[in-house]
C-alpha atoms as a PDB file:
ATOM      1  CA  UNK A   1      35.056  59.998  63.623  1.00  0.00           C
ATOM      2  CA  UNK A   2      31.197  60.522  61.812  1.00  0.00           C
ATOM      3  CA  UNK A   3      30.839  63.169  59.798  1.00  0.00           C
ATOM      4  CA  UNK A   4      28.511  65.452  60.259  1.00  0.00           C
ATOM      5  CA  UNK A   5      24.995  64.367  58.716  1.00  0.00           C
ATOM      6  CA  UNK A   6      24.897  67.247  55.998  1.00  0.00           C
ATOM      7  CA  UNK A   7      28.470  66.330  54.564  1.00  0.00           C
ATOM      8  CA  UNK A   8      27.097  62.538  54.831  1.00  0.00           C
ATOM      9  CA  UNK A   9      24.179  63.201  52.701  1.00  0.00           C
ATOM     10  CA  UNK A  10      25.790  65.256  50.424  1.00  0.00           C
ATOM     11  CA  UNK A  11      28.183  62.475  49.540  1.00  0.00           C
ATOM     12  CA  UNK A  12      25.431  60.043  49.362  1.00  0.00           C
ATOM     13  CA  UNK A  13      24.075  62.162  46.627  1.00  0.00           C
ATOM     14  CA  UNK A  14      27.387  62.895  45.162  1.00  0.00           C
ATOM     15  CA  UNK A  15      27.738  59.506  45.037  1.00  0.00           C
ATOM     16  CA  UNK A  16      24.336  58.361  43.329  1.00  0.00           C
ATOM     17  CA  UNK A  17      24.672  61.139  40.566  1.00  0.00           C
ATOM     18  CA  UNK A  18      28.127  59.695  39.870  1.00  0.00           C
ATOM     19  CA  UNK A  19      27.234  56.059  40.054  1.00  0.00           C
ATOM     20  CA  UNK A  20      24.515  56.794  37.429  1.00  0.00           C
ATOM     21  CA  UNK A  21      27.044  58.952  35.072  1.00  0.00           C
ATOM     22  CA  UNK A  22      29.979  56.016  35.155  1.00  0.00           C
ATOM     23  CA  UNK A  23      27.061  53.312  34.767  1.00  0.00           C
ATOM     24  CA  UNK A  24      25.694  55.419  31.684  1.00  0.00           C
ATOM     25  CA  UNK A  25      29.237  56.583  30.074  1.00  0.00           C
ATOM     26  CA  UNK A  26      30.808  52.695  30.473  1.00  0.00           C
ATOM     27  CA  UNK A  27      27.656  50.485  29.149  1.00  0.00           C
ATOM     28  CA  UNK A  28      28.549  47.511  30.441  1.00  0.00           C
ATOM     29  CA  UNK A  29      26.949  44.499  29.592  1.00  0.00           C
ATOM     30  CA  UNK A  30      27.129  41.774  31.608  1.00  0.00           C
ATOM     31  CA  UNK A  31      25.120  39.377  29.571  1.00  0.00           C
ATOM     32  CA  UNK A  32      28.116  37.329  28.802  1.00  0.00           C
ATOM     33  CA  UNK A  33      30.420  37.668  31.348  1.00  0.00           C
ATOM     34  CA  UNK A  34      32.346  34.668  33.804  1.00  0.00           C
ATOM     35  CA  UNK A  35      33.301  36.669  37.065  1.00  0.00           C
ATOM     36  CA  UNK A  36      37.430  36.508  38.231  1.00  0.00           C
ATOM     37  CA  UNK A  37      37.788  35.459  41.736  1.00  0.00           C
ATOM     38  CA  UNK A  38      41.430  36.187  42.780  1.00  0.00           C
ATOM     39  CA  UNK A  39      44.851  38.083  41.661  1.00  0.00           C
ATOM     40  CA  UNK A  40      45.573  35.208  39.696  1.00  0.00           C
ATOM     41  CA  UNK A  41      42.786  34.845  37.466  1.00  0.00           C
ATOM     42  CA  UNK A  42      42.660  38.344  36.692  1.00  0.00           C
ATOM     43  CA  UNK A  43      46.168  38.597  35.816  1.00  0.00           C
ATOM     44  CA  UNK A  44      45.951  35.641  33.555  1.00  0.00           C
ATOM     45  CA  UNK A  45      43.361  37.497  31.620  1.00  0.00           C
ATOM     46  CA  UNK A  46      44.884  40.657  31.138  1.00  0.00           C
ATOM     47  CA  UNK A  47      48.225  38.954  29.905  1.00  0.00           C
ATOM     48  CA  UNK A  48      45.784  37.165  27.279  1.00  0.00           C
ATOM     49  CA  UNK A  49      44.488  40.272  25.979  1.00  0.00           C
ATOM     50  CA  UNK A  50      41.159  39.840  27.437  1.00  0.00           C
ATOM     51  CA  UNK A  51      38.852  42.797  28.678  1.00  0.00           C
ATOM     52  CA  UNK A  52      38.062  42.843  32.256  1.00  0.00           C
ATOM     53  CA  UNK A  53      35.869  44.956  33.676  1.00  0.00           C
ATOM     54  CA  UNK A  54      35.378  46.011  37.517  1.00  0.00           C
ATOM     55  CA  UNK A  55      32.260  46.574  40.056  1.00  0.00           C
ATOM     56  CA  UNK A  56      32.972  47.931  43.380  1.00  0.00           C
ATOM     57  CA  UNK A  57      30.715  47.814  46.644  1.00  0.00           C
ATOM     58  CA  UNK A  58      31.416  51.125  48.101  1.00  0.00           C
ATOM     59  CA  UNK A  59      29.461  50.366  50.919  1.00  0.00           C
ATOM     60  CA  UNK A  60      31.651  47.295  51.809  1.00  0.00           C
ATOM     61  CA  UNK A  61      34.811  49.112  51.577  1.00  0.00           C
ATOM     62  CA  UNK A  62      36.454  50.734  54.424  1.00  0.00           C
ATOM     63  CA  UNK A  63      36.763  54.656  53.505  1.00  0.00           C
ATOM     64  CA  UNK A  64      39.637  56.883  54.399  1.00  0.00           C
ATOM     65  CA  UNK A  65      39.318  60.210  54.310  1.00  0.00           C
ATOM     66  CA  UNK A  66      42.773  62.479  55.209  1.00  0.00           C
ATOM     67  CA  UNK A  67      43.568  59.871  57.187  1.00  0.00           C
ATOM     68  CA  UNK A  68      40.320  59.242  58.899  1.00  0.00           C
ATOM     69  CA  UNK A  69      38.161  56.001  58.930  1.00  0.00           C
ATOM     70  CA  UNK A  70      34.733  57.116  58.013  1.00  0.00           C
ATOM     71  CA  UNK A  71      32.168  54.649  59.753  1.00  0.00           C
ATOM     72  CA  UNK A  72      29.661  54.853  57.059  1.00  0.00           C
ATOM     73  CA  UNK A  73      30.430  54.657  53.805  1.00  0.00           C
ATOM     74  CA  UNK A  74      27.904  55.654  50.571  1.00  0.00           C
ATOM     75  CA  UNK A  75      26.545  52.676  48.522  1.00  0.00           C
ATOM     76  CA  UNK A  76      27.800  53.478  45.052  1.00  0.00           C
ATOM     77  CA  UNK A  77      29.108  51.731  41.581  1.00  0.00           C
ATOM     78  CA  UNK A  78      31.899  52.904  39.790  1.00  0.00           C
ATOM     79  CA  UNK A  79      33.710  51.612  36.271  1.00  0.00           C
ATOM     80  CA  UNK A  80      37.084  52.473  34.952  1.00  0.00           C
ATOM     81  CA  UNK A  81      36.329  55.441  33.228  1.00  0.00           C
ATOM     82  CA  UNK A  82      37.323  58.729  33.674  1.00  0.00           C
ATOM     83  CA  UNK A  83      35.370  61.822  33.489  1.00  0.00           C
ATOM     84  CA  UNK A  84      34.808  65.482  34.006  1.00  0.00           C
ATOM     85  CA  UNK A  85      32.137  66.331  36.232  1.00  0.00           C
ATOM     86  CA  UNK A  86      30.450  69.282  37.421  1.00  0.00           C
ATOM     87  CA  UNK A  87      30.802  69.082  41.369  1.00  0.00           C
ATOM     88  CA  UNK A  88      28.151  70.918  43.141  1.00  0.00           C
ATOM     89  CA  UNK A  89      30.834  73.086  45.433  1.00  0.00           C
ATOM     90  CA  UNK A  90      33.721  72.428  43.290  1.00  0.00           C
ATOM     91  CA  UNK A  91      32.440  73.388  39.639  1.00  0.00           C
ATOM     92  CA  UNK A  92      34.192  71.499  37.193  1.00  0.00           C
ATOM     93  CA  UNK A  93      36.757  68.347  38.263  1.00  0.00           C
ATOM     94  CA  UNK A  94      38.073  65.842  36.568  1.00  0.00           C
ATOM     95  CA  UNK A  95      37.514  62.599  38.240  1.00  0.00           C
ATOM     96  CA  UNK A  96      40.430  60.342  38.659  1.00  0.00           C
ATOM     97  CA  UNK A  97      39.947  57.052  39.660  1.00  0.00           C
ATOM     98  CA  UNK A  98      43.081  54.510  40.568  1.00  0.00           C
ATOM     99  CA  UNK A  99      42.531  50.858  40.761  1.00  0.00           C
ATOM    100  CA  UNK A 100      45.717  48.426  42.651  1.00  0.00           C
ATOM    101  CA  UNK A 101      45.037  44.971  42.962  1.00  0.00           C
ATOM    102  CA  UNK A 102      47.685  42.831  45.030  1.00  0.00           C
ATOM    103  CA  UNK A 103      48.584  39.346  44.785  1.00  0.00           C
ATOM    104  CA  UNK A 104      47.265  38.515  48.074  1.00  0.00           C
ATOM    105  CA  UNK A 105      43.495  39.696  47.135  1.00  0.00           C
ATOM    106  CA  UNK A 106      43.342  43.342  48.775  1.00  0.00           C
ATOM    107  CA  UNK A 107      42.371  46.117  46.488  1.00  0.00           C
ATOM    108  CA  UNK A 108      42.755  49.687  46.804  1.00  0.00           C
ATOM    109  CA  UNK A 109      40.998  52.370  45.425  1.00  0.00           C
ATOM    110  CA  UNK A 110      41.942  55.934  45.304  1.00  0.00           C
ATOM    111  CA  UNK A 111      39.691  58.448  44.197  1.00  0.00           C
ATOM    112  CA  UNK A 112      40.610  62.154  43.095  1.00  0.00           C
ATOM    113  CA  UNK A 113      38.898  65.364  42.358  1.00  0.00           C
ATOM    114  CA  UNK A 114      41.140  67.598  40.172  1.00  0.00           C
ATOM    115  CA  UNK A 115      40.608  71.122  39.027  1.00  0.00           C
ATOM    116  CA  UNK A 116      41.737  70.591  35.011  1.00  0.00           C
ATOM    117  CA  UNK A 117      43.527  73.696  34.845  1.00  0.00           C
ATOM    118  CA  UNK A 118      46.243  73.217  37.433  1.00  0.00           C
ATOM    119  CA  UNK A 119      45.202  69.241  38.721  1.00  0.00           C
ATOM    120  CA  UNK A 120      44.877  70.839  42.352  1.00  0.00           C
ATOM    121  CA  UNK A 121      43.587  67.976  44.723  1.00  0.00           C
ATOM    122  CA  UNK A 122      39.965  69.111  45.278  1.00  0.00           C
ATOM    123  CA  UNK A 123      39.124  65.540  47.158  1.00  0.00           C
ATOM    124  CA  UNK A 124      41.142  62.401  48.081  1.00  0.00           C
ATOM    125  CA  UNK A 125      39.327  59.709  49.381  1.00  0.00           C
ATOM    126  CA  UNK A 126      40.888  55.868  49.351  1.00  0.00           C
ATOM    127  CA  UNK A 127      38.547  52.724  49.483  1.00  0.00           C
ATOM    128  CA  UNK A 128      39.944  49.070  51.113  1.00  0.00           C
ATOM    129  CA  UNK A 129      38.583  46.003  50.081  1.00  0.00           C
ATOM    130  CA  UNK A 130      39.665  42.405  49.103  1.00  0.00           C
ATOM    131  CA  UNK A 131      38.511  40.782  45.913  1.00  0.00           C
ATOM    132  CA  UNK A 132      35.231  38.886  46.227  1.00  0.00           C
ATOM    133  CA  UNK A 133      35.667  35.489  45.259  1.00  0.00           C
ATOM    134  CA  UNK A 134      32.161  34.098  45.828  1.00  0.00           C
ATOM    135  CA  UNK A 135      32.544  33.042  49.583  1.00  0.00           C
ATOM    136  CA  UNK A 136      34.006  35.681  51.369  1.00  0.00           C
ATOM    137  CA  UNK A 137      31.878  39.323  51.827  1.00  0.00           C
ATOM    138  CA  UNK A 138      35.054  41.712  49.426  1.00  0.00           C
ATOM    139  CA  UNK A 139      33.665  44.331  47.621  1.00  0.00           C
ATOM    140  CA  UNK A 140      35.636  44.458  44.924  1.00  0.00           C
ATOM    141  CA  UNK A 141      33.959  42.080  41.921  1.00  0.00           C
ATOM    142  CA  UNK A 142      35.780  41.364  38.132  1.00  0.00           C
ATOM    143  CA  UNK A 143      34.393  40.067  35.160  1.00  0.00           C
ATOM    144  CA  UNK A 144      35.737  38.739  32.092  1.00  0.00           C
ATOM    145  CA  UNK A 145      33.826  40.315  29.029  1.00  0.00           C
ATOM    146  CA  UNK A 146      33.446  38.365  26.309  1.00  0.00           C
END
């Protein structure tokens, strides 16, 4: 089921303005970084203490919404961080993002809006990808930082 074009455009936006805040807040530089291609190599260096950092391709992903597919999904890039935001209908949420990465390459991505007060659920949307290991067309990429 489509959403309706308003909604749609509104999360594109949503989208951009949060893209921009997470690519501002994290500063990533990627100037000296050797990308992780499966489970295994990403494991390996988080066990060795190593910083790994995370770009997803939003657009890529399959998006659930309560349960519904949505057919298209809002280009976007996200880090690890977690912020508070001020959500044009929502006011104020805090932004909670969780990452799982399985041992057979899919990744999951939940994404929450929660008033801070109270942490009602304001949004819950979950994003389905595999890992992108150079070949294949995943959205989800990792980088060893040096």
């Amino acid at each position: 089921m489509a959403l309706p074009i308003q909604r749609r455009e509104k999360m594109r936006k949503l989208w951009l303005m949060a893209s921009t805040i997470f690519a501002l807040v994290a500063g990533m530089n990627f100037a000296e970084t050797a990308q992780l291609n499966n489970f295994h190599d990403i494991l390996s260096a988080l066990k060795s203490g190593n910083r790994v950092s995370a770009v997803f391709h939003y657009k890529d992903c399959k998006l659930v919404i309560d349960g519904e597919t949505v057919e298209e999904v809002p280009d976007a890039i996200a880090s690890s961080q977690s912020v508070l935001i001020s959500h044009p209908v929502h006011g104020f949420v805090l932004n909670f993002v969780k990452l799982n990465v399985f041992d057979n390459g899919d990744v999951k991505i939940v994404a929450k809006y929660l008033t801070p007060g109270d942490l009602e659920v304001k949004m819950d949307e979950s994003f389905h990808t595999v890992i992108h290991d150079g070949k294949n067309t995943g959205a989800a990429c990792f980088f060893l930082i040096d």
